[in-house]
PDB file of N, CA and C in Angstrom:
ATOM      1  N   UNK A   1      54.080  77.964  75.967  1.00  0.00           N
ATOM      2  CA  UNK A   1      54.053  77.030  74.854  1.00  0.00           C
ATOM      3  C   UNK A   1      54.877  75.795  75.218  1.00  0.00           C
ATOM      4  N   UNK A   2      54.362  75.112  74.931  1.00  0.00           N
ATOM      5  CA  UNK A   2      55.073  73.326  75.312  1.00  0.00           C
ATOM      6  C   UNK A   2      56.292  73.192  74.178  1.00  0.00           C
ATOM      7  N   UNK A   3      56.992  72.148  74.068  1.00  0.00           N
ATOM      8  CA  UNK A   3      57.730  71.920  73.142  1.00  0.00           C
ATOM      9  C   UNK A   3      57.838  69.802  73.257  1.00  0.00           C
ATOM     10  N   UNK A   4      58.619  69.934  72.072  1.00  0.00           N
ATOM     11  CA  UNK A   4      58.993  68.464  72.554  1.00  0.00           C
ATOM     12  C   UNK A   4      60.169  68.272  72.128  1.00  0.00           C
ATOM     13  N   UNK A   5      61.135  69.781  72.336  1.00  0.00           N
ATOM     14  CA  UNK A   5      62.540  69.681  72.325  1.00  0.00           C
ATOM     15  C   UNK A   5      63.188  69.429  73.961  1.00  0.00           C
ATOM     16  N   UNK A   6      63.928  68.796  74.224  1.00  0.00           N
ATOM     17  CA  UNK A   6      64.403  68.287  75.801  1.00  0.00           C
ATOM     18  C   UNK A   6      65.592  69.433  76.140  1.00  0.00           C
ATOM     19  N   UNK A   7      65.235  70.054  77.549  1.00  0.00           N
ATOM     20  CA  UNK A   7      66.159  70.653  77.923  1.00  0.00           C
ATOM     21  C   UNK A   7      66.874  70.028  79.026  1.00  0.00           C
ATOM     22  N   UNK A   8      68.296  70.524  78.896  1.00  0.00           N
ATOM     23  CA  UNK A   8      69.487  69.391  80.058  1.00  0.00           C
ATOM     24  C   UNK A   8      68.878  70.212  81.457  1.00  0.00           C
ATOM     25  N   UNK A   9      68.698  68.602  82.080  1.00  0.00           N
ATOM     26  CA  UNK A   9      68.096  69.268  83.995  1.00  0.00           C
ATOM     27  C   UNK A   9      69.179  69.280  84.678  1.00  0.00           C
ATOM     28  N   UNK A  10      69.901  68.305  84.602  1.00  0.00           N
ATOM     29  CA  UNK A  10      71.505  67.813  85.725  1.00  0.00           C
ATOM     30  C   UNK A  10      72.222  66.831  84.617  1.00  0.00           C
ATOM     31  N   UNK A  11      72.840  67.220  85.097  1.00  0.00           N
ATOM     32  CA  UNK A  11      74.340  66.072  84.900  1.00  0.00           C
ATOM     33  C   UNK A  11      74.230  64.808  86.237  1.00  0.00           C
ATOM     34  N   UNK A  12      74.429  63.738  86.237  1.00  0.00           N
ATOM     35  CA  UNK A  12      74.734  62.470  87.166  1.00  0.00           C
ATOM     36  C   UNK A  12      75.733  61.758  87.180  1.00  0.00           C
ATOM     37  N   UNK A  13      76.429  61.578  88.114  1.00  0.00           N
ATOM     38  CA  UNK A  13      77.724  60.732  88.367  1.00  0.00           C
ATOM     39  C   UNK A  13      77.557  59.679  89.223  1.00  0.00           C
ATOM     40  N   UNK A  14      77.688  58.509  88.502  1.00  0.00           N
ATOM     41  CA  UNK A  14      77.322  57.360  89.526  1.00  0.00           C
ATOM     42  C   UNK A  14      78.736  57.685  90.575  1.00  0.00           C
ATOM     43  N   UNK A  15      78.694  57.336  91.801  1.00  0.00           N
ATOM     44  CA  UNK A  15      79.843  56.981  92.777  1.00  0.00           C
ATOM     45  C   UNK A  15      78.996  55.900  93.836  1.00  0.00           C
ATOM     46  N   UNK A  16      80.051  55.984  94.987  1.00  0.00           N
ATOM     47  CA  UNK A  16      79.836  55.187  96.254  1.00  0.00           C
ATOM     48  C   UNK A  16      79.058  55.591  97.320  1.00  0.00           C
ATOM     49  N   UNK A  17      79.774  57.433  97.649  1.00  0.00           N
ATOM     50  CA  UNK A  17      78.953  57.876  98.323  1.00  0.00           C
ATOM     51  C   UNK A  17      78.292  58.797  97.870  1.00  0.00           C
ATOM     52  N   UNK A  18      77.264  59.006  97.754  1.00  0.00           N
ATOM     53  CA  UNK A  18      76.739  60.332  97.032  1.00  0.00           C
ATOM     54  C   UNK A  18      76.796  61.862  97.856  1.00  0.00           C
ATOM     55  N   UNK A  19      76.540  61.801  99.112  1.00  0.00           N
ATOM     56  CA  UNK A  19      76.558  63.129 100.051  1.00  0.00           C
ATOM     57  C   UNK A  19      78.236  63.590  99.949  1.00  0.00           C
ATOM     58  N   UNK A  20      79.237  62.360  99.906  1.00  0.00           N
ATOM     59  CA  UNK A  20      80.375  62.869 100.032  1.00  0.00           C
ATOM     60  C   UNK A  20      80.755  63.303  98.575  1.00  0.00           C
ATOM     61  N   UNK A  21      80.587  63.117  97.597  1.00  0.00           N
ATOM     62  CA  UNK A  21      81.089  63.318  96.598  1.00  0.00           C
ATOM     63  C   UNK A  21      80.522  64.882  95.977  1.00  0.00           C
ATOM     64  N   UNK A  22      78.912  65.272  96.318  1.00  0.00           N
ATOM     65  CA  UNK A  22      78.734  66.004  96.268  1.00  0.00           C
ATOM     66  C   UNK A  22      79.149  67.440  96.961  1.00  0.00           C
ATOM     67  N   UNK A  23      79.538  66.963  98.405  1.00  0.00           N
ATOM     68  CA  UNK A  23      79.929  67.847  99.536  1.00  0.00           C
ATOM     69  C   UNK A  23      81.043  68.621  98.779  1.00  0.00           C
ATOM     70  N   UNK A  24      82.535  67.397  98.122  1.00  0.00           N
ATOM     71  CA  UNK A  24      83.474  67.937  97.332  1.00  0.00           C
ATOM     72  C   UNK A  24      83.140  69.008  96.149  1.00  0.00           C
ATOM     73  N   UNK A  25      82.402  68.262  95.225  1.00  0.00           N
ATOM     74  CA  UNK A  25      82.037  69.384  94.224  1.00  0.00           C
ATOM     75  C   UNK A  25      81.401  70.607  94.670  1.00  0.00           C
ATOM     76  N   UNK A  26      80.833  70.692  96.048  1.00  0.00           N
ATOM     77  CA  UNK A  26      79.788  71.750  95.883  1.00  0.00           C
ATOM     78  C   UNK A  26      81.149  72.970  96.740  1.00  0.00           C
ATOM     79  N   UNK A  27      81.958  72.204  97.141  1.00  0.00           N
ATOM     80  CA  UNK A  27      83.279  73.114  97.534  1.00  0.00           C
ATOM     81  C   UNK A  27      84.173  73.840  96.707  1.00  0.00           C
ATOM     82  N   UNK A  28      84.513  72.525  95.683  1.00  0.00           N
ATOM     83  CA  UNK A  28      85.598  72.764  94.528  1.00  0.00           C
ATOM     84  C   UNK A  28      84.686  74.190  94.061  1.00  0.00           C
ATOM     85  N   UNK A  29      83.453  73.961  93.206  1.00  0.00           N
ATOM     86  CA  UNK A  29      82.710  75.192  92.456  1.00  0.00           C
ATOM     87  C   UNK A  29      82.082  76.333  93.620  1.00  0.00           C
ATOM     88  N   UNK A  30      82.227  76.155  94.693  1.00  0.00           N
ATOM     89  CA  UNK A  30      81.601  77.456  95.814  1.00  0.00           C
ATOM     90  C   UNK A  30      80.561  77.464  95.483  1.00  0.00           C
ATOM     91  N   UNK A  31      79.846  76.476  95.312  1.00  0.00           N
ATOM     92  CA  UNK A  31      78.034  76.296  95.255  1.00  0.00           C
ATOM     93  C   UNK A  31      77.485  75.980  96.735  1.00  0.00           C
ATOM     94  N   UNK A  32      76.801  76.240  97.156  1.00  0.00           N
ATOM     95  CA  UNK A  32      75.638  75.785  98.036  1.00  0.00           C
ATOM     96  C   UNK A  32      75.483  74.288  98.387  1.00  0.00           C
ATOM     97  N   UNK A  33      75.840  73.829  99.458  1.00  0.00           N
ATOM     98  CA  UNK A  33      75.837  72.250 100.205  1.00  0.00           C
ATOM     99  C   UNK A  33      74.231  71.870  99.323  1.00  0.00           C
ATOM    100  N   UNK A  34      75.222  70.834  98.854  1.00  0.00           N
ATOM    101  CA  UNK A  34      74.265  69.652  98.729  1.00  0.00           C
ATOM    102  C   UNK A  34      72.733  69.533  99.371  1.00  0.00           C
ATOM    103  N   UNK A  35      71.420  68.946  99.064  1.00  0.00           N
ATOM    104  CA  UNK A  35      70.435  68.543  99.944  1.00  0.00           C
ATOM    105  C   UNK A  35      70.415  66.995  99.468  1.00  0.00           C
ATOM    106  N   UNK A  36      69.755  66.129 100.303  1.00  0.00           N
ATOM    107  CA  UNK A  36      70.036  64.461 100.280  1.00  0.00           C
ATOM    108  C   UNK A  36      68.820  63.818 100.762  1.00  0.00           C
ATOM    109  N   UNK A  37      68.188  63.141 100.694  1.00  0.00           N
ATOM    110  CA  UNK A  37      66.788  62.347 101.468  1.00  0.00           C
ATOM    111  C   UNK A  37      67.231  61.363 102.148  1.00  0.00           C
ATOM    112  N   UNK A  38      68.114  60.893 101.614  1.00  0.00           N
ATOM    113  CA  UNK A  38      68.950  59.282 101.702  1.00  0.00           C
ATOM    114  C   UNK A  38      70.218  59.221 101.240  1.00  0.00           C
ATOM    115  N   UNK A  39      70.971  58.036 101.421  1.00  0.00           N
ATOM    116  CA  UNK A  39      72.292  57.764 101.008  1.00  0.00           C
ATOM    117  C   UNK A  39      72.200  57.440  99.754  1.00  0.00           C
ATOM    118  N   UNK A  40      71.083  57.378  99.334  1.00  0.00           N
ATOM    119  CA  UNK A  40      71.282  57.148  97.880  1.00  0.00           C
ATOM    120  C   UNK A  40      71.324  57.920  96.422  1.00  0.00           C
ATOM    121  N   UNK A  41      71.121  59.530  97.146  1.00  0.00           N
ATOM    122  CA  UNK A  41      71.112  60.309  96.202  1.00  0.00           C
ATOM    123  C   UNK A  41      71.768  61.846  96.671  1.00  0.00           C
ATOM    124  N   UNK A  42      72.748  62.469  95.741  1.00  0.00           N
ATOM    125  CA  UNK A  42      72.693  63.739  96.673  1.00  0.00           C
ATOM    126  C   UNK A  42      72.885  64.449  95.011  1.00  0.00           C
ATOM    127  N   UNK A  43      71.979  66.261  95.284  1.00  0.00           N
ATOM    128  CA  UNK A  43      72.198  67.185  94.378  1.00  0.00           C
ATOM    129  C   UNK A  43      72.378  68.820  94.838  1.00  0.00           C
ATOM    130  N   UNK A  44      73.649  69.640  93.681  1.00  0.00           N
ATOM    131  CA  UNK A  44      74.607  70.186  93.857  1.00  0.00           C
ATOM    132  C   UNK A  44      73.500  71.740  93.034  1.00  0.00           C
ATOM    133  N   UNK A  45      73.326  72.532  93.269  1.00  0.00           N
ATOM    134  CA  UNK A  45      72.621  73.464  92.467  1.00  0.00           C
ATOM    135  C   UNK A  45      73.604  74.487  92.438  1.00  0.00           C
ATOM    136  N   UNK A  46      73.752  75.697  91.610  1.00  0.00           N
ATOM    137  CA  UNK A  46      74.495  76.356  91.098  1.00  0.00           C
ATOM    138  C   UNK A  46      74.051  77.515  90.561  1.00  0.00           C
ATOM    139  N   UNK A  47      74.836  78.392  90.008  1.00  0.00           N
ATOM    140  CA  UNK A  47      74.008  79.512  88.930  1.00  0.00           C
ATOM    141  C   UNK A  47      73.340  78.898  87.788  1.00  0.00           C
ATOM    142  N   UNK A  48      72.050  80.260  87.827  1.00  0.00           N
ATOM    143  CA  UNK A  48      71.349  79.969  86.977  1.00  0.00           C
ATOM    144  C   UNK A  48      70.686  78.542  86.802  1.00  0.00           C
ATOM    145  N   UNK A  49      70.400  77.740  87.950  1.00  0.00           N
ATOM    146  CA  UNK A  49      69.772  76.583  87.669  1.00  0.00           C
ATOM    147  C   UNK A  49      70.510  75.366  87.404  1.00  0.00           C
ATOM    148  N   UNK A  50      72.212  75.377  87.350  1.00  0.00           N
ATOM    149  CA  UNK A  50      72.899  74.158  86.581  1.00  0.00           C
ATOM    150  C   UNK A  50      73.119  73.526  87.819  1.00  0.00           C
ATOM    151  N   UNK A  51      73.087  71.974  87.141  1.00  0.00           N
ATOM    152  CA  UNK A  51      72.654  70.722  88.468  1.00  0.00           C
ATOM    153  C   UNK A  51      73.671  69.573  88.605  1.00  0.00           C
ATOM    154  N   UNK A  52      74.787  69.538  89.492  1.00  0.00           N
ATOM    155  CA  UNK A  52      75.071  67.952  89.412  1.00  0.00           C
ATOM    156  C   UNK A  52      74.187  67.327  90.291  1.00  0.00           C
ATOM    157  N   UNK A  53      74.259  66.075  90.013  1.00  0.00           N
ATOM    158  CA  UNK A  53      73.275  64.941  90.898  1.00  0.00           C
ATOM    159  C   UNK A  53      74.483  63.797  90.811  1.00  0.00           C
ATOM    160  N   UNK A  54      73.998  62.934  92.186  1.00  0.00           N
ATOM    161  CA  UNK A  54      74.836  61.811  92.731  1.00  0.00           C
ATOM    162  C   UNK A  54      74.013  60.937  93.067  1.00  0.00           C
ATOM    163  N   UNK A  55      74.784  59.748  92.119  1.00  0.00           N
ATOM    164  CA  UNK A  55      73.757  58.672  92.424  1.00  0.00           C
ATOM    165  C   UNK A  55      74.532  57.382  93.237  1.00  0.00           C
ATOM    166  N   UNK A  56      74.391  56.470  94.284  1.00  0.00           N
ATOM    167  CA  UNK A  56      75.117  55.511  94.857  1.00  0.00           C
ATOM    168  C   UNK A  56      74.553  54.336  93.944  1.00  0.00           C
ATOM    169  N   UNK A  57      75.536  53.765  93.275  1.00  0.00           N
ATOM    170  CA  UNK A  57      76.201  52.684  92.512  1.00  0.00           C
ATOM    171  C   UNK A  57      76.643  51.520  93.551  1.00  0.00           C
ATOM    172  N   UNK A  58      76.131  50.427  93.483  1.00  0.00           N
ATOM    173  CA  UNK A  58      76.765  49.371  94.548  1.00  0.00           C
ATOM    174  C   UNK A  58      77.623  48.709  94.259  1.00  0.00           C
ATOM    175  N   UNK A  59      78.073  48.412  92.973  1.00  0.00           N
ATOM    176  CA  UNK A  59      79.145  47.863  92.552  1.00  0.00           C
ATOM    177  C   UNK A  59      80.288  48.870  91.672  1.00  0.00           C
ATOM    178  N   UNK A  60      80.100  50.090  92.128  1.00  0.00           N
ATOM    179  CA  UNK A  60      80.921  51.021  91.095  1.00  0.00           C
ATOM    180  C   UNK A  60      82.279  50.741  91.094  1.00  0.00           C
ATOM    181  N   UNK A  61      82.918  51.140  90.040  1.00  0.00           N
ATOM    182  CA  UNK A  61      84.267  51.098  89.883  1.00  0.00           C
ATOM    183  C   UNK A  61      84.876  52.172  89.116  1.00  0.00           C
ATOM    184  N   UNK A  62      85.543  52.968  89.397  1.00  0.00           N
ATOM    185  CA  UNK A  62      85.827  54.125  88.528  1.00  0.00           C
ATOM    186  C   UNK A  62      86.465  53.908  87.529  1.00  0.00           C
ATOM    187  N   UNK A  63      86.665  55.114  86.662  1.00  0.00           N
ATOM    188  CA  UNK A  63      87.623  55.159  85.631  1.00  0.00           C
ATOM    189  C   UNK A  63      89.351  55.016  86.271  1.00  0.00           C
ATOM    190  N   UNK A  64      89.874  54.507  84.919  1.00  0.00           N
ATOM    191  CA  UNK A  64      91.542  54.279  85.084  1.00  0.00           C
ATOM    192  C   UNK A  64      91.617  54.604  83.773  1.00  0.00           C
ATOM    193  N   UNK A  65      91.280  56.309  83.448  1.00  0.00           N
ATOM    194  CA  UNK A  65      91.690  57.159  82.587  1.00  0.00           C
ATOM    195  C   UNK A  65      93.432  57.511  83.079  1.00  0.00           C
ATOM    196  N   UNK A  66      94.642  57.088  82.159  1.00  0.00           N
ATOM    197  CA  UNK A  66      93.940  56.890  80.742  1.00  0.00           C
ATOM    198  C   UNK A  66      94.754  55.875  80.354  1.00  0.00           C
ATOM    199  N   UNK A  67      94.592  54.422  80.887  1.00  0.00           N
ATOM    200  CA  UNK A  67      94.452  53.419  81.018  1.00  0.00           C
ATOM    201  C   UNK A  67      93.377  52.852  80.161  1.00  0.00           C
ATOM    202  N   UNK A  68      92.625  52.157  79.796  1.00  0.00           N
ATOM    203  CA  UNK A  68      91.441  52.210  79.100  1.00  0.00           C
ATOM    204  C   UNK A  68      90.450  50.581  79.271  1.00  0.00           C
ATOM    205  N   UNK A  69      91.286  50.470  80.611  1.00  0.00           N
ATOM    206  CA  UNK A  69      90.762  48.896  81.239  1.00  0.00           C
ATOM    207  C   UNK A  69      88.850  49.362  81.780  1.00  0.00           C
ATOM    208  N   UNK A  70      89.398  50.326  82.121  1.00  0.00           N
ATOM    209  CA  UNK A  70      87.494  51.336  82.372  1.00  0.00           C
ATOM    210  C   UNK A  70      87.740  52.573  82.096  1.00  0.00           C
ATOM    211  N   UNK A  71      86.659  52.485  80.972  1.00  0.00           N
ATOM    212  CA  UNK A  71      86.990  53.873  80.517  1.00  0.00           C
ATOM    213  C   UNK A  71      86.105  54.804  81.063  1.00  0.00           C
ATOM    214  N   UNK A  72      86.246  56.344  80.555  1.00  0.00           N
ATOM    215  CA  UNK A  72      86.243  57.035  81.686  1.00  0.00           C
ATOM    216  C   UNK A  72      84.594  57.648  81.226  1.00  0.00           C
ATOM    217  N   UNK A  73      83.895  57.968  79.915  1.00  0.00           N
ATOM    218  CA  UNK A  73      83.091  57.613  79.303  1.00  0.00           C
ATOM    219  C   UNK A  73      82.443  59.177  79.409  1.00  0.00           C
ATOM    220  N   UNK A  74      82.866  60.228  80.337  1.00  0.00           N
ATOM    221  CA  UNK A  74      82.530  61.040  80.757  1.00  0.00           C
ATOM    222  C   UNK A  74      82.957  61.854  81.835  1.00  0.00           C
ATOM    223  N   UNK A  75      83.623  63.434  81.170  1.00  0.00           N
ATOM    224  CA  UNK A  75      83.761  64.387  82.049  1.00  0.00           C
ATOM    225  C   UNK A  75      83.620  65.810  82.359  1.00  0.00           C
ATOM    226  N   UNK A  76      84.016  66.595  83.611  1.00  0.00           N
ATOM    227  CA  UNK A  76      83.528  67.624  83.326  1.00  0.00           C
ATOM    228  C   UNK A  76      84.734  69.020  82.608  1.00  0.00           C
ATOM    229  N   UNK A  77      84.843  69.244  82.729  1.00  0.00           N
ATOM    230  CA  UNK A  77      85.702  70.968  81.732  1.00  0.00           C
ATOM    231  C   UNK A  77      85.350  71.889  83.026  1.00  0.00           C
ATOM    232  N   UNK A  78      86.048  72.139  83.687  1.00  0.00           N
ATOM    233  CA  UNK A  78      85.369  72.974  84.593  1.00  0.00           C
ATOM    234  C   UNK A  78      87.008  74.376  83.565  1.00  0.00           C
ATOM    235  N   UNK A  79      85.934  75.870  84.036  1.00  0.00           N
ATOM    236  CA  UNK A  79      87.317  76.931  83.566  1.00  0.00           C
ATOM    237  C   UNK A  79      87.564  77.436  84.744  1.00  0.00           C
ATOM    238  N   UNK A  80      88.487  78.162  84.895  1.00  0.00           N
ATOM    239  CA  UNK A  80      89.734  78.740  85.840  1.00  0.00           C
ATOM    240  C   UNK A  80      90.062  80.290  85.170  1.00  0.00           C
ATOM    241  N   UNK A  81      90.306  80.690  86.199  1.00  0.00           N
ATOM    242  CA  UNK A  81      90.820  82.112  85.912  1.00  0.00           C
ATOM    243  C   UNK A  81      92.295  81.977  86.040  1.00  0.00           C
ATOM    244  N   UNK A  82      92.852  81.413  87.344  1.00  0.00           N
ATOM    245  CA  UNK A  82      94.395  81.111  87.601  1.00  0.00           C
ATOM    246  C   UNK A  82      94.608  79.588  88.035  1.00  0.00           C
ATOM    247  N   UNK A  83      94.937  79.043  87.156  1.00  0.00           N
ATOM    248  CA  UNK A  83      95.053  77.710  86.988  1.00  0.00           C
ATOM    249  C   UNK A  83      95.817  76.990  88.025  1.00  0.00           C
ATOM    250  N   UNK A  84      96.912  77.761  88.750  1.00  0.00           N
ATOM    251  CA  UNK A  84      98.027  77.311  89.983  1.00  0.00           C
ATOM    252  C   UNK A  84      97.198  77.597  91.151  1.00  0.00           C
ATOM    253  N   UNK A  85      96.012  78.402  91.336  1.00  0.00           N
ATOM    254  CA  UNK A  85      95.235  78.257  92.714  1.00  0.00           C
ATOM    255  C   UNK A  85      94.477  77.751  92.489  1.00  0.00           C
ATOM    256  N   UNK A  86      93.832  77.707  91.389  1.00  0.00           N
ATOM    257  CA  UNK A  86      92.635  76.091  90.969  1.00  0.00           C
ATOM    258  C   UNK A  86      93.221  75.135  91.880  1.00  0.00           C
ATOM    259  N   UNK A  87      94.307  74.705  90.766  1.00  0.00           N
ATOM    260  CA  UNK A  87      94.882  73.594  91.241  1.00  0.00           C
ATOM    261  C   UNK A  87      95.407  73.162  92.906  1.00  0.00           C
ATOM    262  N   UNK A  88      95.933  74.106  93.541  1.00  0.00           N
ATOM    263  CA  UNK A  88      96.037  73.970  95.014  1.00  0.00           C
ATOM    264  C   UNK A  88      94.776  73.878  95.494  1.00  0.00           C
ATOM    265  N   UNK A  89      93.323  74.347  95.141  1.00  0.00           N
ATOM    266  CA  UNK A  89      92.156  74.421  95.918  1.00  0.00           C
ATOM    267  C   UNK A  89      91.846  73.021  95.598  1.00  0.00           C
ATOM    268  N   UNK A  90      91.962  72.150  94.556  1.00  0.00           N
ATOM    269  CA  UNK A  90      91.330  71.432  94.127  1.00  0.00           C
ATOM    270  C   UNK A  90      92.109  69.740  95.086  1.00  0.00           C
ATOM    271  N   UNK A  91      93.414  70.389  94.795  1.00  0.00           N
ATOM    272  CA  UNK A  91      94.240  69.119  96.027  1.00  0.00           C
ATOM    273  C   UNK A  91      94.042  69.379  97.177  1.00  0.00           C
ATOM    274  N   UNK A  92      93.647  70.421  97.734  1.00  0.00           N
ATOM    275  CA  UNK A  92      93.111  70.696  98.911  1.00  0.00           C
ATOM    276  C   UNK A  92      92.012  69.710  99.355  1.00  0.00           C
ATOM    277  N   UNK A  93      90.940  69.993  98.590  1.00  0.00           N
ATOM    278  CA  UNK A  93      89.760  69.104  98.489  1.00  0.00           C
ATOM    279  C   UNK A  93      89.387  68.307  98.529  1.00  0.00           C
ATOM    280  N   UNK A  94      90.733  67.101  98.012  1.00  0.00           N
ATOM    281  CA  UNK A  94      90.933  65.662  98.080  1.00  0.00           C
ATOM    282  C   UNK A  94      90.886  65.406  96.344  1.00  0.00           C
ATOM    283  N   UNK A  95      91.077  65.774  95.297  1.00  0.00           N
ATOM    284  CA  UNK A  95      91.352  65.901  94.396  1.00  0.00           C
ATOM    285  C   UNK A  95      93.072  65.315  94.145  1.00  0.00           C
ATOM    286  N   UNK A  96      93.280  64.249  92.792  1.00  0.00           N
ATOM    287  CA  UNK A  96      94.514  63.627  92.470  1.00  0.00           C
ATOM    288  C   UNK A  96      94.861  64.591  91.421  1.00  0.00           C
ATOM    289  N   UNK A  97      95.762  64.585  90.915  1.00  0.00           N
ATOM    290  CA  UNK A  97      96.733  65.378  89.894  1.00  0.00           C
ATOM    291  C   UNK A  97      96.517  63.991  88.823  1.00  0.00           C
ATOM    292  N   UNK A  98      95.879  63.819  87.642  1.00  0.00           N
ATOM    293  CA  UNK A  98      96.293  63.008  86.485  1.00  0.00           C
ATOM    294  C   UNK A  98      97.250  62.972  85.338  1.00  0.00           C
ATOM    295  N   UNK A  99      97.216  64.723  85.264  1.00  0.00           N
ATOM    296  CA  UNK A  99      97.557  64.974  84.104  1.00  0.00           C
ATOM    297  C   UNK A  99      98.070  66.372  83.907  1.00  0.00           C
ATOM    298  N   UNK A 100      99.328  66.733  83.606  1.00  0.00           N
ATOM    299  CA  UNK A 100      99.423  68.255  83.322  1.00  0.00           C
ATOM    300  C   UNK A 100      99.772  68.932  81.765  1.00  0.00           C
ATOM    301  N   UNK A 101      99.267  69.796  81.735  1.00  0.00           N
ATOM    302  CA  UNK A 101      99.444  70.245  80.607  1.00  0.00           C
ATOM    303  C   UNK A 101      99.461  71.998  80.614  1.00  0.00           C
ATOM    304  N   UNK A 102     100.263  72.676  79.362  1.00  0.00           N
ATOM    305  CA  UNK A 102     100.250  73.967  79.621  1.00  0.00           C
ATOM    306  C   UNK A 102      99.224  74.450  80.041  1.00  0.00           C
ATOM    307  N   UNK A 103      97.910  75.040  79.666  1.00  0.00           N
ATOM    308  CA  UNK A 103      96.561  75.776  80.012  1.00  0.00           C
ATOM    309  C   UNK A 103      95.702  74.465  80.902  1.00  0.00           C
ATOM    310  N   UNK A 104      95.699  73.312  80.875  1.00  0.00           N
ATOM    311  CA  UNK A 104      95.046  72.315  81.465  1.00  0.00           C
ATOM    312  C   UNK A 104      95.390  71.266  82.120  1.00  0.00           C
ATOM    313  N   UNK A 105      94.827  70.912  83.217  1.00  0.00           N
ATOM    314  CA  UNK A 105      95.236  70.008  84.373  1.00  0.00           C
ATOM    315  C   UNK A 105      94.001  68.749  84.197  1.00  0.00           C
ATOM    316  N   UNK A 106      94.411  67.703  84.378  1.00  0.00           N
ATOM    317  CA  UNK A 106      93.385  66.791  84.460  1.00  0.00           C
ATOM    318  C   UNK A 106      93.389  65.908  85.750  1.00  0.00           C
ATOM    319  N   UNK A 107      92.626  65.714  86.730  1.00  0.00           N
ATOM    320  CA  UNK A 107      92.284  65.199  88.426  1.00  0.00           C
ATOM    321  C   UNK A 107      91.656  64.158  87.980  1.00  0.00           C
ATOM    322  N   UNK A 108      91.256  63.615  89.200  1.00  0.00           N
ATOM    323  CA  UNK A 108      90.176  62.612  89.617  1.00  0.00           C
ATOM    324  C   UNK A 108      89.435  63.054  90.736  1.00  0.00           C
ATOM    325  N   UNK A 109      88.456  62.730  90.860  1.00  0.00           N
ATOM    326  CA  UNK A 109      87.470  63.365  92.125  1.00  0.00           C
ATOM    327  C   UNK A 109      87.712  62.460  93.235  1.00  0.00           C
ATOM    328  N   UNK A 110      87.262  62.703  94.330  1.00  0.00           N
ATOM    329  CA  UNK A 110      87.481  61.539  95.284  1.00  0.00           C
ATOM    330  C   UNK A 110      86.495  60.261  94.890  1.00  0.00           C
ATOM    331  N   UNK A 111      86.285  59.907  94.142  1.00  0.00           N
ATOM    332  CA  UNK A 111      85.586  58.911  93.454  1.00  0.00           C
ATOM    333  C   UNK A 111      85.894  58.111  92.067  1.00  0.00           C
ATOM    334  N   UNK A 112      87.122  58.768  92.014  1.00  0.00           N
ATOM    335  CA  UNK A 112      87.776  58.572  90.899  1.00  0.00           C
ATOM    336  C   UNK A 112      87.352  58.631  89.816  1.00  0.00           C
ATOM    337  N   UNK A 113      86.473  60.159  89.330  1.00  0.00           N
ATOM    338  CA  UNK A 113      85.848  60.932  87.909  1.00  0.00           C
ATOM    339  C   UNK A 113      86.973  61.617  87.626  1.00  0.00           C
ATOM    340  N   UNK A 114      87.375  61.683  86.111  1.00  0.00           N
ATOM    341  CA  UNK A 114      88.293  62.371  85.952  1.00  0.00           C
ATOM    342  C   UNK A 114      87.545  63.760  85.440  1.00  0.00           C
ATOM    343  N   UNK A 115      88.152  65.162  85.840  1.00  0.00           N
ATOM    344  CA  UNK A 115      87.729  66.279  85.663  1.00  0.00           C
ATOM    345  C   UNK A 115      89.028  67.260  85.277  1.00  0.00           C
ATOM    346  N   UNK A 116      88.543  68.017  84.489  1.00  0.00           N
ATOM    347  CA  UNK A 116      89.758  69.254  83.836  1.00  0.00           C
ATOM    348  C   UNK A 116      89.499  70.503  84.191  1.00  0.00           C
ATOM    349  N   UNK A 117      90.705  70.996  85.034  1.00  0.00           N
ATOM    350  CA  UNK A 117      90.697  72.728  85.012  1.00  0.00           C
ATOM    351  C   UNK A 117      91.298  73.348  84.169  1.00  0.00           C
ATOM    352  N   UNK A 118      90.937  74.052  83.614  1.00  0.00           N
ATOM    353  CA  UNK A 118      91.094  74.829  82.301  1.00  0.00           C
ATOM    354  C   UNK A 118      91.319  75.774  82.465  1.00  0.00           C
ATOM    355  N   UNK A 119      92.495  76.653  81.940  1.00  0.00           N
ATOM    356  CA  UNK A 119      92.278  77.897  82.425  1.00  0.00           C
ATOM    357  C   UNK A 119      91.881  79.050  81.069  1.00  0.00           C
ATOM    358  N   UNK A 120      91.390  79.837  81.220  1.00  0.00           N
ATOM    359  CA  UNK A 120      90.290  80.439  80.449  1.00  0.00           C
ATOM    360  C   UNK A 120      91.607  81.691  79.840  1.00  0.00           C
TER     361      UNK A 120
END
């Protein structure tokens, strides 16, 4: 049966490089490397079907959350089981420290997306 209710395909993050930005996420979450055609696009697949996609932006400029000169307009919630090896895997990765808080940490990606580990 068809519908003409819309189901979510991917999530998209404009950045600079797309293969590199994806390479990171598909590390941070232990998903499966990226596939790419070109420099202009790379996507991240996951359980059950869930999708980031990377798109190259030629004039991008990231967020300076939480600053609000560019705002940040969009992020992800990622959860954690142990929030202190999140966090070391995630600076490992090339991941910044933004923000700390008791149960939640807030980064920037190497592209400067701000993202939250949460711990569950």
């Amino acid at each position: 049966m068809t519908t003409a209710v819309p189901r979510l395909g991917s999530v998209v993050l404009d950045c600079p490089d797309p293969r590199a930005l994806a390479d990171f996420y598909a590390r941070l979450l232990d998903w499966p490397a990226g596939e790419s055609d070109d420099d202009s696009w790379a996507t991240i697949e996951g359980p059950a079907g869930a999708m980031i996609e990377f798109q190259r932006a030629a004039d991008y400029r990231p967020p300076t959350w939480p600053d609000p000169e560019v705002l940040q307009m969009f992020h992800l919630d990622l959860r954690v089981d142990d929030l202190e090896a999140a966090h070391g895997r995630a600076l490992a990765l090339g991941a910044k420290l933004l923000d700390q808080h008791r149960t939640f940490r807030v980064y920037a990606d190497p592209a400067g997306h701000p993202f939250c580990l949460c711990q569950v």
